[in-house]
PDB file of N, CA and C in Angstrom:
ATOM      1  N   UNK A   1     -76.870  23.677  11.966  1.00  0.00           N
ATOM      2  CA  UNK A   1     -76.972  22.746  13.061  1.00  0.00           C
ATOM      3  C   UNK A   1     -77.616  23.464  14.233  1.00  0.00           C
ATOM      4  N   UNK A   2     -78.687  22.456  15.049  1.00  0.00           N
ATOM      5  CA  UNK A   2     -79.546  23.519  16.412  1.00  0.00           C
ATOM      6  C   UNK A   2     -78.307  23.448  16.875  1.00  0.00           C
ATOM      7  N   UNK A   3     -78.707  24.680  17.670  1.00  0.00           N
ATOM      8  CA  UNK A   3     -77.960  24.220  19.330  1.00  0.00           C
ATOM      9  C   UNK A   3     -78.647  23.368  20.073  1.00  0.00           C
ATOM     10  N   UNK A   4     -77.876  22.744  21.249  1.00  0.00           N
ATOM     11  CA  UNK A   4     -78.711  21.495  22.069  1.00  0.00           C
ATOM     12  C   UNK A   4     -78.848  22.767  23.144  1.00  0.00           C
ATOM     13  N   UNK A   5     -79.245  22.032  23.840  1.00  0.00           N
ATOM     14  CA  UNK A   5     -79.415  22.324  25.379  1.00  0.00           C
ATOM     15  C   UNK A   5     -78.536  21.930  26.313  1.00  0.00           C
ATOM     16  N   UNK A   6     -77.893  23.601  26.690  1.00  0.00           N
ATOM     17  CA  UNK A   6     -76.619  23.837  27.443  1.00  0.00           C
ATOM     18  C   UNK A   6     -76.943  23.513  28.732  1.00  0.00           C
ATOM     19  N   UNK A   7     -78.061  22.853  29.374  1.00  0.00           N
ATOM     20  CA  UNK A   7     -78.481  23.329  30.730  1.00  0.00           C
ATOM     21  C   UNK A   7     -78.478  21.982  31.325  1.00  0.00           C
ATOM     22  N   UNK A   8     -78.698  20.820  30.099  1.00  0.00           N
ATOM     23  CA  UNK A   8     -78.340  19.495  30.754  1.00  0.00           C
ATOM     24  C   UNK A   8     -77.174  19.080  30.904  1.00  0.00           C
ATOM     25  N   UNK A   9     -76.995  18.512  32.098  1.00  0.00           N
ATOM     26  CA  UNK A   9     -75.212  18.119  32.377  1.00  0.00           C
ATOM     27  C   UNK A   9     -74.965  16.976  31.812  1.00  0.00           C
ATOM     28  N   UNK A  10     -73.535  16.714  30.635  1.00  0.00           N
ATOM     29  CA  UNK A  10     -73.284  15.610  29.790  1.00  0.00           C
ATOM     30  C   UNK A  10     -72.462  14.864  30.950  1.00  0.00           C
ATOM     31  N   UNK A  11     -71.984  13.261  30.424  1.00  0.00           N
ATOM     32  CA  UNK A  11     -70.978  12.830  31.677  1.00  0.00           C
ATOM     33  C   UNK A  11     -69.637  13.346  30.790  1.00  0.00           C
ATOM     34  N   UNK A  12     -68.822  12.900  31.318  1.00  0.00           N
ATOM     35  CA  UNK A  12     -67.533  13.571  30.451  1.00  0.00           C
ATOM     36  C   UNK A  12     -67.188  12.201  29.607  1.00  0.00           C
ATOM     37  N   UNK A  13     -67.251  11.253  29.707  1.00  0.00           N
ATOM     38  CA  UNK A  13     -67.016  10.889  28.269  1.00  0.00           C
ATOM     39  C   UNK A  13     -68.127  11.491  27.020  1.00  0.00           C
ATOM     40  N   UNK A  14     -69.115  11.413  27.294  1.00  0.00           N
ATOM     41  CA  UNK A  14     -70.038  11.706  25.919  1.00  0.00           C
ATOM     42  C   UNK A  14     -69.828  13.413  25.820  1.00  0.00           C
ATOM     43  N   UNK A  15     -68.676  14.594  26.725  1.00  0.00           N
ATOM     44  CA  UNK A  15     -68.691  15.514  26.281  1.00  0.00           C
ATOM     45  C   UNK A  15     -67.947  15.242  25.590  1.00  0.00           C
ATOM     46  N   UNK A  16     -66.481  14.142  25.876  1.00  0.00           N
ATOM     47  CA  UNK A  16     -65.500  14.167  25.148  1.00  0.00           C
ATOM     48  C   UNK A  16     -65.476  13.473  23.873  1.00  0.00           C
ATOM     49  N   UNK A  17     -66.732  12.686  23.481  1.00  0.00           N
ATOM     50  CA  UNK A  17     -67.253  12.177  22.264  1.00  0.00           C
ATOM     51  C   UNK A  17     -67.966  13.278  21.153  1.00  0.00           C
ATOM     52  N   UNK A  18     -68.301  14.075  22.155  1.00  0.00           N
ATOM     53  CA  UNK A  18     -69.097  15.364  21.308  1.00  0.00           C
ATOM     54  C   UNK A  18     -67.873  16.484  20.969  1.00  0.00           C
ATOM     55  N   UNK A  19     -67.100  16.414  21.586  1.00  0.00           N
ATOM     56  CA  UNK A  19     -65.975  17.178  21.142  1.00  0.00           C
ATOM     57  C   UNK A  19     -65.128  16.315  20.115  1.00  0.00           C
ATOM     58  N   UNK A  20     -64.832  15.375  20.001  1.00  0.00           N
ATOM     59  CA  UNK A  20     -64.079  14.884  18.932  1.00  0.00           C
ATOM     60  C   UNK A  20     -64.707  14.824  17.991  1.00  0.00           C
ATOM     61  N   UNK A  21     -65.941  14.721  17.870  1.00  0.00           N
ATOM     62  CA  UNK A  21     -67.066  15.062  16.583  1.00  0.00           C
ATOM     63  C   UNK A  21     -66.697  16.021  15.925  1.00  0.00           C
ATOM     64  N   UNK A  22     -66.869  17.154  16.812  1.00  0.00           N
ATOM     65  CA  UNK A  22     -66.872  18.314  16.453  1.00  0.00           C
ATOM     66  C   UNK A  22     -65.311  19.241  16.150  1.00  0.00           C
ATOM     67  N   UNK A  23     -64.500  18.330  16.622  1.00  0.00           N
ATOM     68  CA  UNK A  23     -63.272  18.398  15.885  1.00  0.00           C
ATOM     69  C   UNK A  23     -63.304  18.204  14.527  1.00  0.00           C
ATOM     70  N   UNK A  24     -63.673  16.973  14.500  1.00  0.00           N
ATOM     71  CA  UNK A  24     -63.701  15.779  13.282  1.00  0.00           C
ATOM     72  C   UNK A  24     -64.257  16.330  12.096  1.00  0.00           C
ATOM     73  N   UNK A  25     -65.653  17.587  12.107  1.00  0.00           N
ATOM     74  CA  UNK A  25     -66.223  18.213  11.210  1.00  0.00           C
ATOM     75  C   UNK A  25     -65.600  19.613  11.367  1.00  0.00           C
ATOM     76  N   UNK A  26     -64.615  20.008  11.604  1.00  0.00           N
ATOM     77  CA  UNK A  26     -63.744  21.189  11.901  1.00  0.00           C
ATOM     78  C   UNK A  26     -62.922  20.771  10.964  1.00  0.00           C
ATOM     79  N   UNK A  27     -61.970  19.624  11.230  1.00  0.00           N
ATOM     80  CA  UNK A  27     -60.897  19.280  10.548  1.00  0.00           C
ATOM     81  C   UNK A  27     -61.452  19.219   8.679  1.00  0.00           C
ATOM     82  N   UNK A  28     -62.705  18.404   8.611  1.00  0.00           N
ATOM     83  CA  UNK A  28     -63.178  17.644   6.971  1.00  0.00           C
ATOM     84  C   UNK A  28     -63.645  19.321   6.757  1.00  0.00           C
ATOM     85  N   UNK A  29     -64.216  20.409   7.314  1.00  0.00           N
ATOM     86  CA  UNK A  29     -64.220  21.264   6.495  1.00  0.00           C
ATOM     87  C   UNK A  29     -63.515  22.370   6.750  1.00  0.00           C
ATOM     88  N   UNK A  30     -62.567  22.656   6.963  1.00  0.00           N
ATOM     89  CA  UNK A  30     -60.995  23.318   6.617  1.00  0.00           C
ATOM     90  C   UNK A  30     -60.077  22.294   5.224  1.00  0.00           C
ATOM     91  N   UNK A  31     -60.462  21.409   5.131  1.00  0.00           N
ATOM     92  CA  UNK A  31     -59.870  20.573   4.510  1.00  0.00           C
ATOM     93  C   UNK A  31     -60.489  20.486   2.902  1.00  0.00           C
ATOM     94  N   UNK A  32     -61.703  20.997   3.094  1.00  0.00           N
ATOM     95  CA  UNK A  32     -62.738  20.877   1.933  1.00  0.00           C
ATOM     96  C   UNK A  32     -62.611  22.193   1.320  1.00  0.00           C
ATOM     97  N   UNK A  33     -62.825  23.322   2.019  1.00  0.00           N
ATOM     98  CA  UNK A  33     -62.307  24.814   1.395  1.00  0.00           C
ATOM     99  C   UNK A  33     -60.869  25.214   1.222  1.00  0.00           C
ATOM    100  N   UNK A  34     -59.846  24.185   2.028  1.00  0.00           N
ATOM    101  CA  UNK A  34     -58.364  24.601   1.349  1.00  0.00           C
ATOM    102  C   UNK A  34     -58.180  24.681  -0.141  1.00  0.00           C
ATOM    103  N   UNK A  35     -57.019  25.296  -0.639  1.00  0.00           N
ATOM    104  CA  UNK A  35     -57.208  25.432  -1.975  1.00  0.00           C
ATOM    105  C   UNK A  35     -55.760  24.605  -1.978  1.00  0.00           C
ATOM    106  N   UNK A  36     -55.544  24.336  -3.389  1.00  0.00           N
ATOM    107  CA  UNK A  36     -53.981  23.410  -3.055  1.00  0.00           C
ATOM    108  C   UNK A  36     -53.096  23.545  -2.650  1.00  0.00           C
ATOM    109  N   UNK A  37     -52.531  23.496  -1.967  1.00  0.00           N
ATOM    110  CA  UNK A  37     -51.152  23.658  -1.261  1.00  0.00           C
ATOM    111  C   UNK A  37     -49.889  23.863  -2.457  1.00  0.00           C
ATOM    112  N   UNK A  38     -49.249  24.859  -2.478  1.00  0.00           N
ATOM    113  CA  UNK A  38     -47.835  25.150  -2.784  1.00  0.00           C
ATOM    114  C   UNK A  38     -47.176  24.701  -2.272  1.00  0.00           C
ATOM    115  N   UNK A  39     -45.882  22.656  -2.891  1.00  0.00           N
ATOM    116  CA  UNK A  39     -45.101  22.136  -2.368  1.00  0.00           C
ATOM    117  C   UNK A  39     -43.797  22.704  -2.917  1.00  0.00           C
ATOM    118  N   UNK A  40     -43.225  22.994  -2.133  1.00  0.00           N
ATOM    119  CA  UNK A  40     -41.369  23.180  -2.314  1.00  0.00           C
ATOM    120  C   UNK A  40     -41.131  21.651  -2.924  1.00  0.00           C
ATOM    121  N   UNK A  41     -39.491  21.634  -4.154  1.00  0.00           N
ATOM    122  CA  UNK A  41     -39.442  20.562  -4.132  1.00  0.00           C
ATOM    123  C   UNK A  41     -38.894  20.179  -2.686  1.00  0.00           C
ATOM    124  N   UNK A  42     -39.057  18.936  -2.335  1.00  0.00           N
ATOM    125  CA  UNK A  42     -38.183  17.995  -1.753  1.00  0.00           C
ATOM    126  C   UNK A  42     -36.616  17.787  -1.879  1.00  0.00           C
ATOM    127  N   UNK A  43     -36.031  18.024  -0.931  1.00  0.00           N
ATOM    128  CA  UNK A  43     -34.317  18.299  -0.907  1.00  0.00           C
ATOM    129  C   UNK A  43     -33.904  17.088  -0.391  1.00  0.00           C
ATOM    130  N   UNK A  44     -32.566  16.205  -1.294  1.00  0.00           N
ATOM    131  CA  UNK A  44     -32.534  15.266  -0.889  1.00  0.00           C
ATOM    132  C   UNK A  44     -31.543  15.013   0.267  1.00  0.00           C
ATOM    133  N   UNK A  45     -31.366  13.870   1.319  1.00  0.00           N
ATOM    134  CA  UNK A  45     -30.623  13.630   1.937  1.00  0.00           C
ATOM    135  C   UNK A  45     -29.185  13.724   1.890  1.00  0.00           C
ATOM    136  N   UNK A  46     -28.145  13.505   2.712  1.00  0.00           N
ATOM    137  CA  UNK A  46     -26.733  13.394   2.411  1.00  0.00           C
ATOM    138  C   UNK A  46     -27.009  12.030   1.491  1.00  0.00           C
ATOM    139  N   UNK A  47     -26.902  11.127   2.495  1.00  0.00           N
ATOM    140  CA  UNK A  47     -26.781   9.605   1.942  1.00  0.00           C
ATOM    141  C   UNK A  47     -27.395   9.384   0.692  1.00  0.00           C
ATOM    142  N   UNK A  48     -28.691  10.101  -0.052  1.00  0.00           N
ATOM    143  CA  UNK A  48     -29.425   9.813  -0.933  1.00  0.00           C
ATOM    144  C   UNK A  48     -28.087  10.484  -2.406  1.00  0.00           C
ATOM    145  N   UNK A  49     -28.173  11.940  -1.630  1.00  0.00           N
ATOM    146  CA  UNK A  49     -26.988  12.510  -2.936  1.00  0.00           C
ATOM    147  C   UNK A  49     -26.081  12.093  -3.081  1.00  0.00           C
ATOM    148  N   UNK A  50     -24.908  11.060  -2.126  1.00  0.00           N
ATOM    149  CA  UNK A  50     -23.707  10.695  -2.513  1.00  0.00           C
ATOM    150  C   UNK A  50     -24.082   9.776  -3.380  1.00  0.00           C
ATOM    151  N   UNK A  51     -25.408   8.935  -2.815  1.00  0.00           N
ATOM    152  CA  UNK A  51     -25.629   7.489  -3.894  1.00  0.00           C
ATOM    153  C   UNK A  51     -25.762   8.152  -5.520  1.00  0.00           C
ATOM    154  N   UNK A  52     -26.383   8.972  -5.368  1.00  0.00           N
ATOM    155  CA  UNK A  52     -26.326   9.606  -6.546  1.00  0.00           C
ATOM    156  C   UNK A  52     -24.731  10.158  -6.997  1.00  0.00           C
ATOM    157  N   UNK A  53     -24.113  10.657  -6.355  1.00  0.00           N
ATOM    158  CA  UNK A  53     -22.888  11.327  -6.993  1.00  0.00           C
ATOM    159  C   UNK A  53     -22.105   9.952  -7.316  1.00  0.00           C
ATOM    160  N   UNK A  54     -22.208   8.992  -6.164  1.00  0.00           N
ATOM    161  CA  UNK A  54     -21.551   7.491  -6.947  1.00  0.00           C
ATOM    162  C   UNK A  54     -21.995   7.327  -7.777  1.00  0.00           C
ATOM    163  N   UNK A  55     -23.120   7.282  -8.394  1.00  0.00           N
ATOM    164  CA  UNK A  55     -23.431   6.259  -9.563  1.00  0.00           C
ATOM    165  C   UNK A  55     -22.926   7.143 -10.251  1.00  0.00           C
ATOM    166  N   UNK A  56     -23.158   8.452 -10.786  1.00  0.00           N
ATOM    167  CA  UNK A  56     -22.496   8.919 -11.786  1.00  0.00           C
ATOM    168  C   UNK A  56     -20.861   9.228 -11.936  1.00  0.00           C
ATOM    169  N   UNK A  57     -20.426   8.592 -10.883  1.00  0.00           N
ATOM    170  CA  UNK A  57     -19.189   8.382 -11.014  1.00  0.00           C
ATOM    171  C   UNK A  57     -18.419   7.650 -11.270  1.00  0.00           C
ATOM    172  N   UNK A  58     -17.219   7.696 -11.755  1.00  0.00           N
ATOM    173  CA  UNK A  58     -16.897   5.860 -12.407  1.00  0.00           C
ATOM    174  C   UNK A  58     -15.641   5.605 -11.452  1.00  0.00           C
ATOM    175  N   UNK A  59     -15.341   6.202 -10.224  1.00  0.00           N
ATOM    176  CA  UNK A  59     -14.334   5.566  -9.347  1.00  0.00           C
ATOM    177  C   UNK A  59     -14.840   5.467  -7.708  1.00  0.00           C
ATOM    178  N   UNK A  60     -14.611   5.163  -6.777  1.00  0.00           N
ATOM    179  CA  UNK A  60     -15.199   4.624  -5.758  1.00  0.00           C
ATOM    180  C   UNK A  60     -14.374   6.043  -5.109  1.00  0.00           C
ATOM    181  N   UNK A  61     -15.310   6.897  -4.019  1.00  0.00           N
ATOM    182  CA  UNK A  61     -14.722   7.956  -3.277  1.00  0.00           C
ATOM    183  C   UNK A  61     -15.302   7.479  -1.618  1.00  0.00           C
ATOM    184  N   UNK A  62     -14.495   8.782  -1.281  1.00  0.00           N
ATOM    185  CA  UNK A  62     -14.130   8.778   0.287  1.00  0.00           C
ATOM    186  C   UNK A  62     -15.629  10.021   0.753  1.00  0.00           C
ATOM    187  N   UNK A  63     -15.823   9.703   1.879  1.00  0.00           N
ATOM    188  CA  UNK A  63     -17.139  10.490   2.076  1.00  0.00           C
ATOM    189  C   UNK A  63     -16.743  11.888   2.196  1.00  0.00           C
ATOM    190  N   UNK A  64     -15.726  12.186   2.147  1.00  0.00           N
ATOM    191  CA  UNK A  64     -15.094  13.791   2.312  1.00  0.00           C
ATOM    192  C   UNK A  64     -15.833  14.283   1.056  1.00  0.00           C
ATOM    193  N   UNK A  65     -15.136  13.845  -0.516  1.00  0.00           N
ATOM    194  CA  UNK A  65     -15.247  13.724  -1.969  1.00  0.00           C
ATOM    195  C   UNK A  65     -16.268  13.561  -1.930  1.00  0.00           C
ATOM    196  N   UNK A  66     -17.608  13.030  -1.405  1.00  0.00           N
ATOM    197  CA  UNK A  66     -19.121  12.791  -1.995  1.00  0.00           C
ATOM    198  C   UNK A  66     -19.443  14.233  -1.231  1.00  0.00           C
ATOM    199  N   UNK A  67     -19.415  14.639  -0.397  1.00  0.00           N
ATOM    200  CA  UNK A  67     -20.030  15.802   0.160  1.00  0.00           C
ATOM    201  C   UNK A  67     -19.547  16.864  -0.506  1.00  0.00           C
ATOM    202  N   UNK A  68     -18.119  16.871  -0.535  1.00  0.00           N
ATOM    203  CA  UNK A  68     -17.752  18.193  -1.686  1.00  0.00           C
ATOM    204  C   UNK A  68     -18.394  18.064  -3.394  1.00  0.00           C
ATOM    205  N   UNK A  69     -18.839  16.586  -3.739  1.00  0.00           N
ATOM    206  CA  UNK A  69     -19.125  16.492  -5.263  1.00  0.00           C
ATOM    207  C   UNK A  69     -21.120  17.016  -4.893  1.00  0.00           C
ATOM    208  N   UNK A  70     -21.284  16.244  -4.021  1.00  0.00           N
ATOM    209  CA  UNK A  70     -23.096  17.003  -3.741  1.00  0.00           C
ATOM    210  C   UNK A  70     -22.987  18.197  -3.899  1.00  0.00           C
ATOM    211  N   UNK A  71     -22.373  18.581  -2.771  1.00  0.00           N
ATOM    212  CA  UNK A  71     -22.660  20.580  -2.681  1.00  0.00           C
ATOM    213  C   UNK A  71     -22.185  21.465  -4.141  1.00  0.00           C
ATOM    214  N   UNK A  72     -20.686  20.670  -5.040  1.00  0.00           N
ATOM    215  CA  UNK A  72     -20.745  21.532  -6.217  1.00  0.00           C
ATOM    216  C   UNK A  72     -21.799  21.639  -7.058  1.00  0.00           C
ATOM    217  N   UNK A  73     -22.452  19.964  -7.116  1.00  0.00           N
ATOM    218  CA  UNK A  73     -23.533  19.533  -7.867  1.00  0.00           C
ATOM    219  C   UNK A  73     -24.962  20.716  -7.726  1.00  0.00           C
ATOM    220  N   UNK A  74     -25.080  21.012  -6.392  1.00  0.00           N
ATOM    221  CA  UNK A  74     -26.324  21.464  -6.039  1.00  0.00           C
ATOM    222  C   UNK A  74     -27.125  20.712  -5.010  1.00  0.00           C
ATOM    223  N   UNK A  75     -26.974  19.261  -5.095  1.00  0.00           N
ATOM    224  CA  UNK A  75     -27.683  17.939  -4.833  1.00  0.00           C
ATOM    225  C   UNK A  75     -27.769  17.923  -3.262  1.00  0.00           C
ATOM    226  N   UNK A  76     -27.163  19.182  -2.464  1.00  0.00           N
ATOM    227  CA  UNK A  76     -27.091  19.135  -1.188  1.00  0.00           C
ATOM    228  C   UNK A  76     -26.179  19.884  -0.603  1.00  0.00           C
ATOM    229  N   UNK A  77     -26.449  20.549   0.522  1.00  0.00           N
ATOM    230  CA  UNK A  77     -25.742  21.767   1.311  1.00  0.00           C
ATOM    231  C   UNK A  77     -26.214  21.138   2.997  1.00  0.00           C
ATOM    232  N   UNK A  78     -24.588  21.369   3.662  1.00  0.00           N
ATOM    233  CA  UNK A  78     -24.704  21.014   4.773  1.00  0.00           C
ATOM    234  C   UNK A  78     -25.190  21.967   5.746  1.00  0.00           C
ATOM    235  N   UNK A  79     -26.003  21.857   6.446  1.00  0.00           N
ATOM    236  CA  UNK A  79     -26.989  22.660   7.296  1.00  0.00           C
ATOM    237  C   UNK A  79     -26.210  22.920   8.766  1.00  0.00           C
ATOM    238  N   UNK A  80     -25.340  23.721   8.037  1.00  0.00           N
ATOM    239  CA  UNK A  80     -24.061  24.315   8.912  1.00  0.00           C
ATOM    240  C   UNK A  80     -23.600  23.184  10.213  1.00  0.00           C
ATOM    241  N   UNK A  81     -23.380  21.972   9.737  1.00  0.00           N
ATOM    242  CA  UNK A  81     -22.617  20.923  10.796  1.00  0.00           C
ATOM    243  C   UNK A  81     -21.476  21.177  10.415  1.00  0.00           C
ATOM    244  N   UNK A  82     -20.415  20.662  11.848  1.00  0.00           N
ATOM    245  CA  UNK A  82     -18.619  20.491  11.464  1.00  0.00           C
ATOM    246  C   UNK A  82     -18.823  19.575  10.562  1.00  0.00           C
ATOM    247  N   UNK A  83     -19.080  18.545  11.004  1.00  0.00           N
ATOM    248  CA  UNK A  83     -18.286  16.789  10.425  1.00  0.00           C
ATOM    249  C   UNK A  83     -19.688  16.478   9.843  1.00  0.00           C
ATOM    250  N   UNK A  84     -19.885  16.534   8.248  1.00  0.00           N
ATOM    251  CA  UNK A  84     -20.894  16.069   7.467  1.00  0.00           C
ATOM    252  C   UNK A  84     -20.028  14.944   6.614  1.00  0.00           C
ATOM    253  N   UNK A  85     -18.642  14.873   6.535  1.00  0.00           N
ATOM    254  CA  UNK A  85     -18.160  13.822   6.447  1.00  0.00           C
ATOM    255  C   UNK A  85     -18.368  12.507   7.589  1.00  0.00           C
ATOM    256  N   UNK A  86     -18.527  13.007   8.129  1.00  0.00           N
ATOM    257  CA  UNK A  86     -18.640  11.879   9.238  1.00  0.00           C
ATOM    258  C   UNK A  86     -19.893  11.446   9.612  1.00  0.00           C
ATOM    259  N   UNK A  87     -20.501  11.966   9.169  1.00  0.00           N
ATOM    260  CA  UNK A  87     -22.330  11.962   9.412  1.00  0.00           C
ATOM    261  C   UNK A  87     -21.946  10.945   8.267  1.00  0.00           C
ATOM    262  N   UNK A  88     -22.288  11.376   7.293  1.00  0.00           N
ATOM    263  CA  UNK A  88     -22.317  10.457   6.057  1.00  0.00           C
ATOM    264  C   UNK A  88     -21.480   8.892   6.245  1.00  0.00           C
ATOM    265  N   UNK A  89     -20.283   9.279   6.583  1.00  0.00           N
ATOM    266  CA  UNK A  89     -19.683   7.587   6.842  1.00  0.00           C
ATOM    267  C   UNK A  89     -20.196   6.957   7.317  1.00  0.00           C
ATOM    268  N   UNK A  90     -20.758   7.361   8.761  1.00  0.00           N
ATOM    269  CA  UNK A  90     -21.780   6.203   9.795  1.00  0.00           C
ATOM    270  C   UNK A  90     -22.860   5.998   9.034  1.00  0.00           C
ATOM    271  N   UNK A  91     -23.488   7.124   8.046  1.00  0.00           N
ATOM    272  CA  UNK A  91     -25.173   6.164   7.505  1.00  0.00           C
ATOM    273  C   UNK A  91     -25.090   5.577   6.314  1.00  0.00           C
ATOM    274  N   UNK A  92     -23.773   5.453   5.880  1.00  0.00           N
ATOM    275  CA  UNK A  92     -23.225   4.535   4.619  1.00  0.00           C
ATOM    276  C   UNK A  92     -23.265   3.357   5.502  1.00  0.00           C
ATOM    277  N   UNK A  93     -21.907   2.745   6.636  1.00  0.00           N
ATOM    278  CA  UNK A  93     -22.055   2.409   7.244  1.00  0.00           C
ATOM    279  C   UNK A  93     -22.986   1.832   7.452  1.00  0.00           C
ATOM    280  N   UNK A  94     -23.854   1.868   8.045  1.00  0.00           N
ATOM    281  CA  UNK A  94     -25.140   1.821   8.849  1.00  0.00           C
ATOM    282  C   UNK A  94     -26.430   1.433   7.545  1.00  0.00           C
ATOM    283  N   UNK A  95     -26.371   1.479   6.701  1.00  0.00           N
ATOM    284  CA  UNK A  95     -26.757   0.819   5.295  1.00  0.00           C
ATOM    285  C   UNK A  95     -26.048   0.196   5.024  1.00  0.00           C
ATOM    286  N   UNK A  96     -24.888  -0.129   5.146  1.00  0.00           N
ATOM    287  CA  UNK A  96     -24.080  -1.396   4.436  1.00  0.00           C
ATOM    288  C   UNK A  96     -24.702  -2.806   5.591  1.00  0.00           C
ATOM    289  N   UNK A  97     -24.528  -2.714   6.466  1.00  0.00           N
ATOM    290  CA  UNK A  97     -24.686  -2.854   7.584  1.00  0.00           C
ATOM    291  C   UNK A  97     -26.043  -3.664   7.842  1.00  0.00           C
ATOM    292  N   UNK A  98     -27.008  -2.567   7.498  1.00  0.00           N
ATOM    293  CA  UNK A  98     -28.564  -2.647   7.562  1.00  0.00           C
ATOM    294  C   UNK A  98     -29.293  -3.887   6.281  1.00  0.00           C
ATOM    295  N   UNK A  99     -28.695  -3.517   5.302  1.00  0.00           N
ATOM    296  CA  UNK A  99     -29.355  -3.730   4.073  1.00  0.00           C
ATOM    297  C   UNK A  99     -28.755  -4.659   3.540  1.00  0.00           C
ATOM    298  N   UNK A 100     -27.302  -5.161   4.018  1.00  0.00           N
ATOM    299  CA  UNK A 100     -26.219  -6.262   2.906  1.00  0.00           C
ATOM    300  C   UNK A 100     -26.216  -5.842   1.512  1.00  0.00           C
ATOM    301  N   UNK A 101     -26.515  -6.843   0.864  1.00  0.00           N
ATOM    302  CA  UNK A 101     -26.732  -7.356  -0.865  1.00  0.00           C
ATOM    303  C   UNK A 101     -27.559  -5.993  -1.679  1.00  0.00           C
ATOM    304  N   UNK A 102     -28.309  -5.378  -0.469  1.00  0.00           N
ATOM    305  CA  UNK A 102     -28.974  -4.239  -1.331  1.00  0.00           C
ATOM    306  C   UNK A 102     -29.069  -3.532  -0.694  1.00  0.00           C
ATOM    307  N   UNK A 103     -28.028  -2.712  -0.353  1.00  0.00           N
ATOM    308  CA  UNK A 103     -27.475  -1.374   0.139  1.00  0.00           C
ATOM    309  C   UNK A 103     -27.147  -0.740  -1.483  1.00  0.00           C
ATOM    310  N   UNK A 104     -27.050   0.653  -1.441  1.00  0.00           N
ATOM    311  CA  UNK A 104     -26.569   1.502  -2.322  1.00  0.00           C
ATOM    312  C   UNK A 104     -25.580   1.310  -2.468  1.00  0.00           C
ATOM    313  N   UNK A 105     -24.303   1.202  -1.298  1.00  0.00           N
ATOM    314  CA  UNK A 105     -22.948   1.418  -1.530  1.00  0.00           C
ATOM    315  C   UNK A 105     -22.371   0.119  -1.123  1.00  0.00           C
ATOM    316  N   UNK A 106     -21.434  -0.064  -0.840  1.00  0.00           N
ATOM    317  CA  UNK A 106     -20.459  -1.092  -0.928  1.00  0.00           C
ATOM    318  C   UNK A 106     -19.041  -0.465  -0.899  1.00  0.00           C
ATOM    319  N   UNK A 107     -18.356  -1.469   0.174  1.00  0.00           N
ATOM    320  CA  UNK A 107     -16.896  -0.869   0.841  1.00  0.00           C
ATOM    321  C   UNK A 107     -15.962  -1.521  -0.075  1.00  0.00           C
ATOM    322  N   UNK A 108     -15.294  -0.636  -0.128  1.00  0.00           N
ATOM    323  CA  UNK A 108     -13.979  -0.958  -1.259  1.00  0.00           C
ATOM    324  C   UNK A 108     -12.924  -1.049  -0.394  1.00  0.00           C
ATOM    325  N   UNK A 109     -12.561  -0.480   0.696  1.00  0.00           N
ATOM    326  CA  UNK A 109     -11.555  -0.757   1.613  1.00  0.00           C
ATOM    327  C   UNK A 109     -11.628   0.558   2.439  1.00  0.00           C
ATOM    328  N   UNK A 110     -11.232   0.766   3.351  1.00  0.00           N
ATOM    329  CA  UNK A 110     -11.168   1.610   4.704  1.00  0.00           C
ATOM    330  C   UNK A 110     -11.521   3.079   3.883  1.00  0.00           C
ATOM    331  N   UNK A 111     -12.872   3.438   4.274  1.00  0.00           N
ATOM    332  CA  UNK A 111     -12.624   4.597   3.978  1.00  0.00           C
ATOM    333  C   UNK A 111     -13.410   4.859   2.650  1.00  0.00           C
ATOM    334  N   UNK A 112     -13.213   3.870   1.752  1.00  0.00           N
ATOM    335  CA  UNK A 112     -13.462   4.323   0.099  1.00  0.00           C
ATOM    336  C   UNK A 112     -14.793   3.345  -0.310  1.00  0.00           C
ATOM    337  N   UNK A 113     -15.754   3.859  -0.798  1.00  0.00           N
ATOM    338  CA  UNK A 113     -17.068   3.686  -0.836  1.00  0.00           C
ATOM    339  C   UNK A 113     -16.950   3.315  -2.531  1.00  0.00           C
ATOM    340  N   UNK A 114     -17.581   2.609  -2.813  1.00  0.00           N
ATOM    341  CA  UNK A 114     -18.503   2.310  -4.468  1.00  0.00           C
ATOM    342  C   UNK A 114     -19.837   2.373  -4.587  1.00  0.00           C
ATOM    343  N   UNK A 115     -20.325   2.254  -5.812  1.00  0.00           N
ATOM    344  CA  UNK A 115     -21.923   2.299  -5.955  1.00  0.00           C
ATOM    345  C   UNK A 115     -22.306   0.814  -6.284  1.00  0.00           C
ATOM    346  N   UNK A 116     -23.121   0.337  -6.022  1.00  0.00           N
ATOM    347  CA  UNK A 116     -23.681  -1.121  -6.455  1.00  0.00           C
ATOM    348  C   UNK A 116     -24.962  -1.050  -7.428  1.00  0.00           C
ATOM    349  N   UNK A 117     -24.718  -2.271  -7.797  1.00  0.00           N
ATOM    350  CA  UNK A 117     -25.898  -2.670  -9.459  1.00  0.00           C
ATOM    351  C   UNK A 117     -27.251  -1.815  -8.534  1.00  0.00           C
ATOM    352  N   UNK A 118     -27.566  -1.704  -7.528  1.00  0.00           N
ATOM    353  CA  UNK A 118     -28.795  -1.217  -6.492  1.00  0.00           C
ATOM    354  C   UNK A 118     -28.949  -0.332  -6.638  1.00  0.00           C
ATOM    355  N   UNK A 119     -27.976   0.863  -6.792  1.00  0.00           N
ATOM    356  CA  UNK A 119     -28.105   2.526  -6.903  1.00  0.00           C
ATOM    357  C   UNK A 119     -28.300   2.707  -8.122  1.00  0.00           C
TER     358      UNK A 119
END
């Protein structure tokens, strides 16, 4: 690519048009010589692993019991919080809540969670 001529004064939008250009062909070729990226898997959520530890479970638990059945599982480790029981209740909660009829879980009575035909 020439160089232009540094000596004529641009207005500042058309510098700032010539700079996003020139971003724009910065970005497409860094992007063109990357080589593939090495992804970690993906670690799943609290809420995602209890739905999981419910379904494979055949009795309805308390969010204490889904966080201790994730972390034996593997399926999830709490990222050093006190109350990951309590995290988890509000976004059960908060999906029952959100979603009705097709939420993952479903309240069995104060406290005690099930899995639905959904999970």
């Amino acid at each position: 690519m020439a160089k232009k001529n540094t000596n004529r004064k641009m207005s500042k939008s058309a510098a700032r048009a010539e700079g996003a250009a020139r971003t724009k062909r910065n970005l497409a070729n860094a992007k063109a010589t990357a080589g593939p990226k090495h992804t970690a898997a993906k670690r799943l959520s609290a809420i995602s692993a209890a739905a999981k530890v419910l379904a494979d479970a055949d009795k309805p638990m308390r969010a204490k019991e889904m966080i201790e059945a994730a972390s034996a599982k593997g399926l999830w480790s709490s990222p050093k919080g006190k109350t990951p029981e309590a995290t988890l209740y509000a976004a059960i909660i908060r999906e029952i809540a959100a979603k009705g009829k097709t939420a993952r879980f479903s309240k069995v009575e104060r406290g005690l969670f099930a899995a639905t035909e959904v999970a």
